[in-house]
Protein backbone atom coordinates (compact mmCIF):
# COMPACT_ATOMS: atom_id res chain seq x y z
CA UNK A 1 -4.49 1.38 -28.93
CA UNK A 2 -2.74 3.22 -31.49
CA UNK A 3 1.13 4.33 -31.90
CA UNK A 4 1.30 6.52 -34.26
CA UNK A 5 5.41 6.63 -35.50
CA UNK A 6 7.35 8.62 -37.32
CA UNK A 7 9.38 7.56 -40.25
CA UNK A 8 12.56 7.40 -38.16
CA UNK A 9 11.15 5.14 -35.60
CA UNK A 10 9.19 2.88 -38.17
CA UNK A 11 12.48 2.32 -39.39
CA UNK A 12 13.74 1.14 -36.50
CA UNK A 13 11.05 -0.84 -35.34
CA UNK A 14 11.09 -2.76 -38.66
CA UNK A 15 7.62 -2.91 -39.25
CA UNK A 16 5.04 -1.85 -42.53
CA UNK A 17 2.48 0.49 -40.67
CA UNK A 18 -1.06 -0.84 -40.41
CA UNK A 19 -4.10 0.74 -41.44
CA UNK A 20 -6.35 1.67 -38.76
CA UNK A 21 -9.61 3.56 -38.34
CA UNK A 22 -10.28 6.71 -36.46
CA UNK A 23 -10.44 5.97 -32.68
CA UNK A 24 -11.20 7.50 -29.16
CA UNK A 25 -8.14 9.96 -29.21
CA UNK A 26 -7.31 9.30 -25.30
CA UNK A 27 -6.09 5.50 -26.77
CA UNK A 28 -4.17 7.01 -29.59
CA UNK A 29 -0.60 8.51 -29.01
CA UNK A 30 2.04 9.69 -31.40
CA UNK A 31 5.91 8.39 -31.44
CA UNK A 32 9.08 9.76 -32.20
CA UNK A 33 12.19 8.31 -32.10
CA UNK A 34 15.34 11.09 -30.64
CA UNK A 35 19.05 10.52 -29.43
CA UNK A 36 19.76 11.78 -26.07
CA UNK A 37 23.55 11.42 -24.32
CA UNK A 38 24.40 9.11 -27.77
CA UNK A 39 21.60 6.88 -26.38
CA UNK A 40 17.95 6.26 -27.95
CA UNK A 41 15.07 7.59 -26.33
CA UNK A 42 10.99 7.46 -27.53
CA UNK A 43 8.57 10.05 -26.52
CA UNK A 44 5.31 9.17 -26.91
CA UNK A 45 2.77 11.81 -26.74
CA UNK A 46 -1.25 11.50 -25.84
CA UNK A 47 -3.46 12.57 -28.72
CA UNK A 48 -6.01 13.49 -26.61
CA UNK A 49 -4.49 15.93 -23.71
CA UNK A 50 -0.85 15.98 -24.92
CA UNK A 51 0.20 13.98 -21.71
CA UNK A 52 3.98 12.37 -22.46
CA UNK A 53 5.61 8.96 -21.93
CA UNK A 54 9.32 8.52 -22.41
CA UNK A 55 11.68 5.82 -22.97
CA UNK A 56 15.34 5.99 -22.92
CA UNK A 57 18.41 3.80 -23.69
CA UNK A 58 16.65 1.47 -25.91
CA UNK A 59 18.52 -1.64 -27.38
CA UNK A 60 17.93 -3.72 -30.66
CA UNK A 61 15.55 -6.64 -28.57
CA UNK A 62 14.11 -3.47 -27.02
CA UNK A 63 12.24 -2.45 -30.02
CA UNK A 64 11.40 -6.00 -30.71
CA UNK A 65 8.97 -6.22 -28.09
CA UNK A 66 8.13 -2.57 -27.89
CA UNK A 67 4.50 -2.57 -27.86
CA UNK A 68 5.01 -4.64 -24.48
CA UNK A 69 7.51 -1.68 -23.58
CA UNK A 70 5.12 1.06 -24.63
CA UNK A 71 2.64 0.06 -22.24
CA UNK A 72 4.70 -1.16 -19.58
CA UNK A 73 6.27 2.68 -19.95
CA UNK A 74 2.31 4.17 -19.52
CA UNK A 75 1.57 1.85 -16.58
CA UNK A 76 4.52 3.03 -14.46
CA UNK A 77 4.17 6.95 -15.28
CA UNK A 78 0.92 6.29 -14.07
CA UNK A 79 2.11 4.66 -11.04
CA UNK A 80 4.41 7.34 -10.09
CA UNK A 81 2.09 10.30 -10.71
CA UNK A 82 -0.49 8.21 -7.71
CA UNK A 83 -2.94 7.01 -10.45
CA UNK A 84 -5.37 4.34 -8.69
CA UNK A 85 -4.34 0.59 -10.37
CA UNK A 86 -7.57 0.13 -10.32
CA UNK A 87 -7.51 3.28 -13.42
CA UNK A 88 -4.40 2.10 -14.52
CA UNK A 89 -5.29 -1.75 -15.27
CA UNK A 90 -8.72 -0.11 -16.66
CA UNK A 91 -7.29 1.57 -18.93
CA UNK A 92 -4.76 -0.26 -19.95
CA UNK A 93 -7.01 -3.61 -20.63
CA UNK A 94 -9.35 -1.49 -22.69
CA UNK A 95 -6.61 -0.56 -24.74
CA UNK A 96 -6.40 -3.74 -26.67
CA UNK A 97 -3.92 -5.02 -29.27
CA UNK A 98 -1.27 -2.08 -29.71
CA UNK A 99 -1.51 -1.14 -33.43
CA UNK A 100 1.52 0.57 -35.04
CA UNK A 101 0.74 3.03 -37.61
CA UNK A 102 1.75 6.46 -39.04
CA UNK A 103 1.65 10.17 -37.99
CA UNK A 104 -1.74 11.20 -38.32
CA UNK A 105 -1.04 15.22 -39.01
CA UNK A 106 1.28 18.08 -39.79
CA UNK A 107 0.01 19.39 -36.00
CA UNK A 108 0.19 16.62 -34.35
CA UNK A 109 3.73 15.90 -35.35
CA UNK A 110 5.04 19.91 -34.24
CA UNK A 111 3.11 18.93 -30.83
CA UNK A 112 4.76 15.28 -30.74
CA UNK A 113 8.18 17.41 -31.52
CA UNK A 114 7.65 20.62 -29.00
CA UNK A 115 7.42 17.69 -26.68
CA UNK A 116 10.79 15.91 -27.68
CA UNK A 117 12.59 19.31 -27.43
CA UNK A 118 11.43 19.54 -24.19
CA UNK A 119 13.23 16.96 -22.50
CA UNK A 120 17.06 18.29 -23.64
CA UNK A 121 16.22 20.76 -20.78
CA UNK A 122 15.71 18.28 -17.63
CA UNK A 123 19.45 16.21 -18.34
CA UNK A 124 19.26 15.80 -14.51
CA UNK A 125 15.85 13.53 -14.60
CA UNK A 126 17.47 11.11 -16.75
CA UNK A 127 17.36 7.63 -15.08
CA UNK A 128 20.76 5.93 -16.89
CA UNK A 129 19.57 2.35 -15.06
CA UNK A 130 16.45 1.64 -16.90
CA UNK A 131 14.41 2.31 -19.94
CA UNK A 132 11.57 3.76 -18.22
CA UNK A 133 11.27 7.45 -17.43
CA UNK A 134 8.21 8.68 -15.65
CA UNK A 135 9.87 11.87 -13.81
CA UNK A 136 10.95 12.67 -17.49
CA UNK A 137 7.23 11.87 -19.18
CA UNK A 138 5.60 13.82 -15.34
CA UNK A 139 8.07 17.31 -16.23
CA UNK A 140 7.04 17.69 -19.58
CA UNK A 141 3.36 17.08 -18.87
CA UNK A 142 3.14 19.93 -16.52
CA UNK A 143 4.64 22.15 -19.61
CA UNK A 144 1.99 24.37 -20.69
CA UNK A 145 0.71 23.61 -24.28
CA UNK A 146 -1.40 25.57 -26.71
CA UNK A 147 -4.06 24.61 -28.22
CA UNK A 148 -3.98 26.86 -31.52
CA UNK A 149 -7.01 29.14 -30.59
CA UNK A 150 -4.92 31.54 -27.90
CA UNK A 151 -5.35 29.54 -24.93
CA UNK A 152 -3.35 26.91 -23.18
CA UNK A 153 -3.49 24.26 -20.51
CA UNK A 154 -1.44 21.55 -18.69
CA UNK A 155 -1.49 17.89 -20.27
CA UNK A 156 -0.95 16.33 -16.90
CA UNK A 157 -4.25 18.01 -15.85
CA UNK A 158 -6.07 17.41 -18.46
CA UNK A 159 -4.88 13.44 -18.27
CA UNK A 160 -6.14 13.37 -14.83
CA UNK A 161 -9.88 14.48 -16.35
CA UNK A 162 -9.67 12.42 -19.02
CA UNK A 163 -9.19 9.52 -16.93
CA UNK A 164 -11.77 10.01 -14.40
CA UNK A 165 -14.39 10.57 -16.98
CA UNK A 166 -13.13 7.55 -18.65
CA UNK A 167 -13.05 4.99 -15.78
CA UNK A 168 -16.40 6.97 -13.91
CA UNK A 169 -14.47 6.93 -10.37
CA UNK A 170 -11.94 8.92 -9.04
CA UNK A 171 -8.31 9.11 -10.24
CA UNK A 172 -6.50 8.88 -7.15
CA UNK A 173 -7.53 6.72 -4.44
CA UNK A 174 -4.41 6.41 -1.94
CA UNK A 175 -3.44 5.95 1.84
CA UNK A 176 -1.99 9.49 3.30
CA UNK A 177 -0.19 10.67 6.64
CA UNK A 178 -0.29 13.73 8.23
CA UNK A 179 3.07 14.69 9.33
CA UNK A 180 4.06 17.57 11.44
CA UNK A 181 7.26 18.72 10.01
CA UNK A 182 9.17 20.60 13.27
CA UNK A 183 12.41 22.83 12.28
CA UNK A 184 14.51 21.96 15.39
CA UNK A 185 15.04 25.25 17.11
CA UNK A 186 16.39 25.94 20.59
CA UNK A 187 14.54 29.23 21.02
CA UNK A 188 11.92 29.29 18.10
CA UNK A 189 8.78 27.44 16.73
CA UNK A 190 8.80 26.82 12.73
CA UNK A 191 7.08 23.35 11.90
CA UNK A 192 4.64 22.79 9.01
CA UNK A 193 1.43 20.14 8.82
CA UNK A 194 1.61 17.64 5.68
CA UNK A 195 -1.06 15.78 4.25
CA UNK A 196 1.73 13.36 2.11
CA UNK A 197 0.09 10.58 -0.06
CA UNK A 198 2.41 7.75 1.18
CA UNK A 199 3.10 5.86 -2.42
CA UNK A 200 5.72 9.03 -3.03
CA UNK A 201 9.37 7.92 -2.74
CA UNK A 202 11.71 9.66 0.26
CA UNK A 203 13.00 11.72 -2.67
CA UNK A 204 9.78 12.79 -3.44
CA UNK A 205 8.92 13.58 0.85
CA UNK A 206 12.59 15.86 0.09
CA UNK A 207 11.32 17.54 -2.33
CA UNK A 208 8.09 18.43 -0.46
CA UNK A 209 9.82 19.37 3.08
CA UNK A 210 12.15 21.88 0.63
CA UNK A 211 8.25 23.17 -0.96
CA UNK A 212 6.91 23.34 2.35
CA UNK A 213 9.92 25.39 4.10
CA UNK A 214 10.85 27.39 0.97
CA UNK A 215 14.60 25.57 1.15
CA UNK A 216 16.12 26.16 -2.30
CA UNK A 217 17.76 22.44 -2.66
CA UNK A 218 21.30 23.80 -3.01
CA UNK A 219 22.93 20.64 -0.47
CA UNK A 220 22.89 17.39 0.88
CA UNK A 221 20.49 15.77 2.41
CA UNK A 222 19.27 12.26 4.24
CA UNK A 223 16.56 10.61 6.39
CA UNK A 224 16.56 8.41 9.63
CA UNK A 225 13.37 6.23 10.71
CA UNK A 226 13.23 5.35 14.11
CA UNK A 227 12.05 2.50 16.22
CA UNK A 228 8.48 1.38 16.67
CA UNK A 229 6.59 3.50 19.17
CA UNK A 230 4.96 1.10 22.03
CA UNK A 231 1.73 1.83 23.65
CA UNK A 232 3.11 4.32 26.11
CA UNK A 233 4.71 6.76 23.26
CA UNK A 234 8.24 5.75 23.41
CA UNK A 235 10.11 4.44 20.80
CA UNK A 236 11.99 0.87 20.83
CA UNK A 237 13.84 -1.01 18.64
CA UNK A 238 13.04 -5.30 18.67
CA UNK A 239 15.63 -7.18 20.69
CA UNK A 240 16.41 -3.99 23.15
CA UNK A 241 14.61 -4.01 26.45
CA UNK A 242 15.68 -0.15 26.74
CA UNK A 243 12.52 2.78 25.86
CA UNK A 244 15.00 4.23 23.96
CA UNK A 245 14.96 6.27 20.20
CA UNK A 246 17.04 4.32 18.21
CA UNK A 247 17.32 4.87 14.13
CA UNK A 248 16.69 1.72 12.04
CA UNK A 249 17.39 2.87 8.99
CA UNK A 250 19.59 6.05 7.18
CA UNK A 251 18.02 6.77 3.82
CA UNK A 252 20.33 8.82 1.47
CA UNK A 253 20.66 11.08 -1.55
CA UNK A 254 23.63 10.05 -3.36
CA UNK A 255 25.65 6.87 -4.05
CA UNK A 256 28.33 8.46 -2.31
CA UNK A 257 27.00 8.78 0.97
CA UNK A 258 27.71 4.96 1.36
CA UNK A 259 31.44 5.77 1.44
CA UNK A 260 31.14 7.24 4.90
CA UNK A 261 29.07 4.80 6.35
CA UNK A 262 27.63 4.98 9.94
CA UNK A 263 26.24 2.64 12.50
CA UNK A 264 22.71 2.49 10.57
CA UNK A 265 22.22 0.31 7.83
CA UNK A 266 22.35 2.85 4.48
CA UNK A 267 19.53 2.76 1.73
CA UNK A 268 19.73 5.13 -1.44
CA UNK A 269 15.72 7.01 -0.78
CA UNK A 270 15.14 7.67 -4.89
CA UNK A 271 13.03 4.22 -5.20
CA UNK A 272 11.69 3.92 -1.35
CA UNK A 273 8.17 4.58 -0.91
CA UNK A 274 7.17 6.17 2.33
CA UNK A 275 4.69 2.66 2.65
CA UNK A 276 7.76 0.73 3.48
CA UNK A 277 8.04 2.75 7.00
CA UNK A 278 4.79 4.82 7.37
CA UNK A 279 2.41 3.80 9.48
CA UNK A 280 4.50 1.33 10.57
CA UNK A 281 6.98 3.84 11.81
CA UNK A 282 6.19 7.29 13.83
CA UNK A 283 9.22 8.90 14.03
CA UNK A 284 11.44 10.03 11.49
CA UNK A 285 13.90 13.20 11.49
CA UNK A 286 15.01 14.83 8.28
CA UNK A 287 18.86 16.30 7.74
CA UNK A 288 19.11 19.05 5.48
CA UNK A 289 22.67 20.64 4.68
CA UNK A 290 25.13 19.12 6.96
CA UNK A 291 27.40 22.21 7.29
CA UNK A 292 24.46 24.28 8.36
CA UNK A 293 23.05 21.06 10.41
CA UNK A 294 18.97 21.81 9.73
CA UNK A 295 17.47 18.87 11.27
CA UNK A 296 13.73 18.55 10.76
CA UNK A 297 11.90 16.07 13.17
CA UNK A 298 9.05 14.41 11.53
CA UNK A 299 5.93 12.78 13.51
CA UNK A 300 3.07 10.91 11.89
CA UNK A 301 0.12 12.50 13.31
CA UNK A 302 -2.32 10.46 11.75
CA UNK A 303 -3.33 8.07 8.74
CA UNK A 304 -6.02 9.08 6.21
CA UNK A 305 -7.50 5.95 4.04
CA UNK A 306 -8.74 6.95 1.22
CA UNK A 307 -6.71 10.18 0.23
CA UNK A 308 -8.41 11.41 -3.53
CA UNK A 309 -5.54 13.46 -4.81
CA UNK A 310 -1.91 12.69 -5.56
CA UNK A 311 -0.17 15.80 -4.05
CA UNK A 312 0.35 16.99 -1.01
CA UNK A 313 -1.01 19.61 1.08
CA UNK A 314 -0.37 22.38 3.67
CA UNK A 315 -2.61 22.28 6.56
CA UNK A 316 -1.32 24.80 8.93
CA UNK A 317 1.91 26.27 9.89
CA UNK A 318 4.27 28.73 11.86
CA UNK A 319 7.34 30.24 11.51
CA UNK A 320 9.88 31.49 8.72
CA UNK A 321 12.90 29.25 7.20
CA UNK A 322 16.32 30.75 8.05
CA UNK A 323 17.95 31.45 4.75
CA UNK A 324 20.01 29.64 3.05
CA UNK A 325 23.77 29.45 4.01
CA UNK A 326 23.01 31.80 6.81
CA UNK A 327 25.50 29.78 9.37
CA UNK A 328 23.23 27.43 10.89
CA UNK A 329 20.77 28.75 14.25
CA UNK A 330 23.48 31.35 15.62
CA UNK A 331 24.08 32.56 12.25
CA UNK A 332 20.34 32.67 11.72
CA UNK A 333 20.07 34.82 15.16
CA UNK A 334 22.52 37.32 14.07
CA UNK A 335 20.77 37.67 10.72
CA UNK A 336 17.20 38.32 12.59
CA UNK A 337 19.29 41.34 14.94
CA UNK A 338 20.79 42.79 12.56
CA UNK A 339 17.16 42.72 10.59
CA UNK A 340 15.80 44.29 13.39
CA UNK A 341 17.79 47.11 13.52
CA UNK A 342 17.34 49.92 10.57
CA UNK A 343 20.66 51.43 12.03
CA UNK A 344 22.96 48.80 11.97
CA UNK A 345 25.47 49.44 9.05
CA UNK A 346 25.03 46.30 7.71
CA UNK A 347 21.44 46.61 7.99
CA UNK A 348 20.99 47.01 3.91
CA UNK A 349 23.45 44.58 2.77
CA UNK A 350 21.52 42.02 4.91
CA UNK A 351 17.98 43.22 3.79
CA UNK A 352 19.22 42.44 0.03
CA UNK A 353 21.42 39.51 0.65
CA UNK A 354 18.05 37.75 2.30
CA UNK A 355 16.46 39.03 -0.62
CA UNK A 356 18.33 37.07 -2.97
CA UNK A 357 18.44 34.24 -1.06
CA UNK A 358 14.38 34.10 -1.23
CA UNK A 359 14.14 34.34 2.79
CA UNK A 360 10.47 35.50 2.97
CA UNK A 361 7.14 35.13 5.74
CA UNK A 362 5.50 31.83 5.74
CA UNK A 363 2.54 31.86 3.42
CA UNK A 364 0.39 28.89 3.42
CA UNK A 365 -1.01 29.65 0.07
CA UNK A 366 1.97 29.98 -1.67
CA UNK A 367 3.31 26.90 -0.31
CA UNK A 368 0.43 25.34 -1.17
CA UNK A 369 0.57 26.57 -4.70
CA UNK A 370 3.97 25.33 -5.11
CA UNK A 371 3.58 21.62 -3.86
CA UNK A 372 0.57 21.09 -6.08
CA UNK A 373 3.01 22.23 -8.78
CA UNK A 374 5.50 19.48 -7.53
């Protein structure tokens, strides 16, 4: 494989570029070398599809070994975006002895660079606890790029092709649950049916149950897993003789949560994969905004072996999402009457103020548009 660097980063790599001949582009990616938060970061960027890999807080003995870096950095974007490792170590072990060379091109350096500006927009994805970045290197590849003759397409998806072509199998080859997804209502039915690949993180199952409901992500949110079902349905926890629901585990957005802790052992979600708990595990209730209170239970309906895609999708559904910040079910009730009634004086003010807080009908398609974008 080929890293082609820029001056900046041959510099600090500390190494006389080697000559190499042309190769198969999809083993070839170009380097630069950019400071982030006063901390170094390297983007590398696919010459074949555009697809990015970053790197971030890099040290002196970093770059010493960073050809072991660079394709430690490849195998665990690949990991997150539900690559097989069957693809992964494929492609990987035909990439050879890393070779470290120079830009190739005037345009593929301003494609390398659109790249690096790109991530000074996503501060937020920055992982300050290790060098690897794959939700970084995943946002930028589903950028659209141009290709210089009027049309454009996304790197990601054009990684994905490359790669199946490449190894001749598929690119994805993962174990999936179908989870019904119930919005707990006293008087109304609004649940949604998720195929969910089951190598994504909790984080990753948030962001999907916020796709799937058309939640907008504005508050706080966490996870309990409950007991073991037995063979009758109910739900017990090992070393209680009582049928009863019991949590095992609370799994939680922010470091902070663990300064209110509760009876259930805590776990931060951002590195748990849903494999840890699911199939092991049928019940499981998400909390979303805990001054509105919108509990979401969560049953795994089924297991699906050999799952060939890495996103998830909407089978079926009913029911619209209460707005945001409309004051929980009651508040969600007087929203609806007031809706319902063109003479009400606050009938227009409601109409808009929904409006702007995206409250619309449940459309599968759209849903489904959006978690494929995810």
């Amino acid at each position: 494989m080929h890293i082609r660097c820029t001056k900046k980063l041959l510099v600090e790599l500390k190494v006389e570029p080697e000559s190499v001949t042309e190769d198969n582009p999809l083993f070839s990616w170009h380097a630069n070398l950019i400071t982030v938060n006063r901390r170094k970061a390297v983007v590398l960027v696919n010459d074949h599809n555009r697809y990015a890999v970053v790197l971030y807080g890099l040290k002196a003995k970093d770059f010493k070994r960073f050809n072991e870096i660079a394709l430690q950095g490849i195998r665990e974007t690949f990991q997150v975006e539900g690559i097989s490792d069957k693809v992964i170590d494929q492609y990987l072990l035909h990439t050879g002895e890393v070779s470290i060379t120079k830009t190739k091109n005037r345009t593929s350096v301003a494609r390398m660079n659109k790249a690096c500006d790109n991530v000074y927009f996503f501060d937020e994805l920055w992982d300050v606890d290790s060098i690897f970045q794959p939700d970084m290197g995943i946002k930028i590849s589903r950028m659209l790029v141009g290709d210089g003759k009027n049309s454009y397409f996304l790197p990601h998806e054009e990684m994905y092709k490359d790669l199946n072509l490449f190894a001749g199998q598929s690119t994805f080859e993962a174990k999936a649950a179908v989870l019904k997804v119930t919005l707990r209502f006293e008087n109304r039915q609004v649940w949604r049916r998720l195929v969910v690949p089951v190598n994504k993180t909790f984080n990753q199952l948030h962001q999907i149950i916020q796709t799937a409901f058309g939640w907008q992500d504005y508050h706080l949110h966490d996870f309990f897993v409950y007991g073991k079902a037995d063979n009758t349905g109910n739900h017990i926890t090992e070393g209680h003789n009582e049928k009863i629901q019991k949590p095992i585990i609370n799994l939680v957005c922010t470091e902070e949560a663990f300064d209110y802790p509760g009876q259930v052992n805590m776990k931060l979600e951002k590195d748990v994969k849903l494999s840890e708990y699911i199939p092991a595990y049928e019940k499981l209730t998400y909390n979303y905004d805990f001054g509105d209170d919108w509990n979401h239970d969560i049953e795994v309906e089924s297991i699906i072996e050999n799952y060939e895609s890495n996103y998830s999708v909407c089978l079926e559904g009913e029911g619209n999402t209460p707005p945001e910040d409309v004051g929980g079910e009651y508040g969600y009730e007087e929203f609806l009457k007031i809706l319902a009634d063109h003479d009400h004086p606050e009938y227009e003010h409601m109409v808009n103020w929904g409006r702007m807080q995206r409250y619309e009908d449940f459309a599968i398609d759209s849903i489904n548009r959006g978690l494929k974008g995810l």
